[in-house]
Protein backbone atom coordinates (compact mmCIF):
# COMPACT_ATOMS: atom_id res chain seq x y z
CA UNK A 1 -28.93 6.03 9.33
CA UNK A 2 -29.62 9.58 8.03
CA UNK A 3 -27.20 12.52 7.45
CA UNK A 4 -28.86 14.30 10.55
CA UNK A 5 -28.04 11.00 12.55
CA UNK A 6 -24.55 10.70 11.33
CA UNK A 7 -23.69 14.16 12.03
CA UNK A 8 -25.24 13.78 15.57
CA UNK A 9 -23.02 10.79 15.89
CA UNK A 10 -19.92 12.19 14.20
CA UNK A 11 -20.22 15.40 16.51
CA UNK A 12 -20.33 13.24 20.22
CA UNK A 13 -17.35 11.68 18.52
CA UNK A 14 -15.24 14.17 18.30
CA UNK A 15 -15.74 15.70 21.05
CA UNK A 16 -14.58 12.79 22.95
CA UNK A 17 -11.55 12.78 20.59
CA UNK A 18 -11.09 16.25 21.45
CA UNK A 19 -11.41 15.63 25.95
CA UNK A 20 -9.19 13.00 25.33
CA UNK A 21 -6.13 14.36 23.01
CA UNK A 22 -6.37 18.00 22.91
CA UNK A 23 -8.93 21.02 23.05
CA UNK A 24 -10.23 21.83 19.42
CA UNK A 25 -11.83 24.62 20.05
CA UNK A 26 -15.14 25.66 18.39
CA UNK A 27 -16.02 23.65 15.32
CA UNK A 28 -18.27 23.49 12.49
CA UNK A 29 -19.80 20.97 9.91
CA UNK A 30 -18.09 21.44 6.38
CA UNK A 31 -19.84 18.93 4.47
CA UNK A 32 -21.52 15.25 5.05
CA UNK A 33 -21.28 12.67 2.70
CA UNK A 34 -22.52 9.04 1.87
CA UNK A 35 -19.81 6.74 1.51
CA UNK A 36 -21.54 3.30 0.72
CA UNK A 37 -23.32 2.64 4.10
CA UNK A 38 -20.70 4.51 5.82
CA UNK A 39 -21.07 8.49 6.59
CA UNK A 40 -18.12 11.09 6.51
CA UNK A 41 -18.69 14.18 8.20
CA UNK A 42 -15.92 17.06 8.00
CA UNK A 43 -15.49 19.35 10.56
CA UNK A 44 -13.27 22.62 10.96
CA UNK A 45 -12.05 24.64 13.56
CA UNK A 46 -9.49 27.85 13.50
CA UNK A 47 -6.53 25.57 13.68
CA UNK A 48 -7.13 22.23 12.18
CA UNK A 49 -9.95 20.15 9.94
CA UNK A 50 -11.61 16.78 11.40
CA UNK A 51 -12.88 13.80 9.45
CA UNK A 52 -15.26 11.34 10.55
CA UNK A 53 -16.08 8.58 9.50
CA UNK A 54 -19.25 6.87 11.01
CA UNK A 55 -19.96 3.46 10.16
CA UNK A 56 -23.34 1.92 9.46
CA UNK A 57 -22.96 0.52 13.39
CA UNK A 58 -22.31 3.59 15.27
CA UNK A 59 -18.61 3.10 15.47
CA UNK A 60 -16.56 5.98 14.24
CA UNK A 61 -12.81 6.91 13.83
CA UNK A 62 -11.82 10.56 13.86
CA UNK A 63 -8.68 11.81 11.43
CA UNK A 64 -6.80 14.99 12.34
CA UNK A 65 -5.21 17.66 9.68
CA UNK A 66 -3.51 20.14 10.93
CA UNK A 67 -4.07 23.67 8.95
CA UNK A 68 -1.32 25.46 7.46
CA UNK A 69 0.43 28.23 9.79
């Protein structure tokens, strides 16, 4: 998988995270990086940041951090 593909996959992640907890709003891509075979793309909106990982699969799992008021 390539960091295009990953970030492809990472972004149709999260916005099913997002339709199925709560609106996030606009987001970008941060940064992308190689974790072993794994991929973790950041992403950031106005309100919080997003991590996800993808796995050499396909399967991903999104993390949440709320930004600082």
């Amino acid at each position: 998988m390539t960091a295009s593909e990953a970030q492809g996959t990472a972004a149709t992640s999260l916005r099913r995270h997002c339709t199925e907890t709560a609106p996030c709003g606009p987001t970008r891509i941060v940064q992308t990086q190689r974790l072993g075979p794994n991929w973790l793309v950041d992403f950031e909106s106005a309100t919080a940041r997003y991590g996800v990982l993808v796995h050499e699969n396909g399967a991903t799992q999104v993390s949440t951090w709320k930004k600082p008021s």
